[in-house]
Protein backbone atom coordinates (compact mmCIF):
# COMPACT_ATOMS: atom_id res chain seq x y z
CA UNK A 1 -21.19 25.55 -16.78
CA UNK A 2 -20.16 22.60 -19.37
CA UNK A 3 -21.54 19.33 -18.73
CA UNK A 4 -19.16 16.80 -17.36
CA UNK A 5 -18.64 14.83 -19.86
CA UNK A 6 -18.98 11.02 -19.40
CA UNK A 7 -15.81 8.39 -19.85
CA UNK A 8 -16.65 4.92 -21.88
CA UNK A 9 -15.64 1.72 -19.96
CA UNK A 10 -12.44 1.08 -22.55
CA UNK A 11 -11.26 5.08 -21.45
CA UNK A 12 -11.69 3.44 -17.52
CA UNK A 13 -10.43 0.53 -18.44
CA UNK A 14 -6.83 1.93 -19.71
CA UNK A 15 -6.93 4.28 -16.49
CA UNK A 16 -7.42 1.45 -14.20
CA UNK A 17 -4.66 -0.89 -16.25
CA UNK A 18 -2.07 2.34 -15.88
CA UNK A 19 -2.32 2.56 -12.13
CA UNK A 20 -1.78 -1.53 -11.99
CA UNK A 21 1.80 -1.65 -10.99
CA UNK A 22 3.05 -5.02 -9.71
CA UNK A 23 6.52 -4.86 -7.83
CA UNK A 24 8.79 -8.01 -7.38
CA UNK A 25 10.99 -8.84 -3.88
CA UNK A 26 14.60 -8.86 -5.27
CA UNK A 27 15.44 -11.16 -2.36
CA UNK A 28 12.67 -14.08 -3.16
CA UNK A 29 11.46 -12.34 -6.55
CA UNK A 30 7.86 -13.19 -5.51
CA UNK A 31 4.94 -10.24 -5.67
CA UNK A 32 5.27 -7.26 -2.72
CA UNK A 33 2.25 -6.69 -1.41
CA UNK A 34 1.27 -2.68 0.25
CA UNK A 35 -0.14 -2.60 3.63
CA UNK A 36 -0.55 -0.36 6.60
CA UNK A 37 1.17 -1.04 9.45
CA UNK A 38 0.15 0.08 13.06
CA UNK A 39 2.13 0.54 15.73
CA UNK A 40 1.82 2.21 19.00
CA UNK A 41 4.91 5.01 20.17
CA UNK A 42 4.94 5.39 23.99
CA UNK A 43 6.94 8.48 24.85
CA UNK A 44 8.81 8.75 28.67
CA UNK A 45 5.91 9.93 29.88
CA UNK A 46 4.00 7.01 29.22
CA UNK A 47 1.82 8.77 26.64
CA UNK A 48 0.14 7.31 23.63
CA UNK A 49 0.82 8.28 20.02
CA UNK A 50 0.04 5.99 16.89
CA UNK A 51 1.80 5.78 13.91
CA UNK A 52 1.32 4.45 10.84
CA UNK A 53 3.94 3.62 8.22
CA UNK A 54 2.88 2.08 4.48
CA UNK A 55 5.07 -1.32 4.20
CA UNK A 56 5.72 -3.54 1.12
CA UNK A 57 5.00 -7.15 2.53
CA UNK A 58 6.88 -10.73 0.84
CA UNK A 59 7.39 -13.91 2.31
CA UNK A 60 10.86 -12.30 3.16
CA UNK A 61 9.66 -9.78 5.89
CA UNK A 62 6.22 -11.34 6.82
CA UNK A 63 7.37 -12.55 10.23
CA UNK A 64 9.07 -9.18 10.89
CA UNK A 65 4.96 -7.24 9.99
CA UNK A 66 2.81 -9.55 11.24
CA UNK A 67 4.85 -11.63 13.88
């Protein structure tokens, strides 16, 4: 079997600057943030199921996430 071979810190460097991407609020244009929201689904019979939804957070929708 081959040896793995090793990456230099400028090859991790331009894989870590490639998966950098910054996304902008067209409402306030400031920085969206990813998150995980939680939230807890009760069905009629009053049982328990979580969910969880990824969420893009800006100062436009912060009171909605975090209330």
């Amino acid at each position: 079997m081959p040896k793995k071979k090793e990456r230099t810190f400028v090859a991790k460097l331009a894989h870590e600057a490639r998966r950098i991407h910054k996304e902008k609020c067209p409402v306030c244009g400031k920085e969206v943030v990813p998150a995980v929201f939680h939230a807890a689904l009760y069905n009629e019979d009053g049982c328990y199921r979580p969910q969880r939804r990824r969420v893009k957070i800006c100062d436009c929708n912060r009171e909605e996430i975090y209330g």
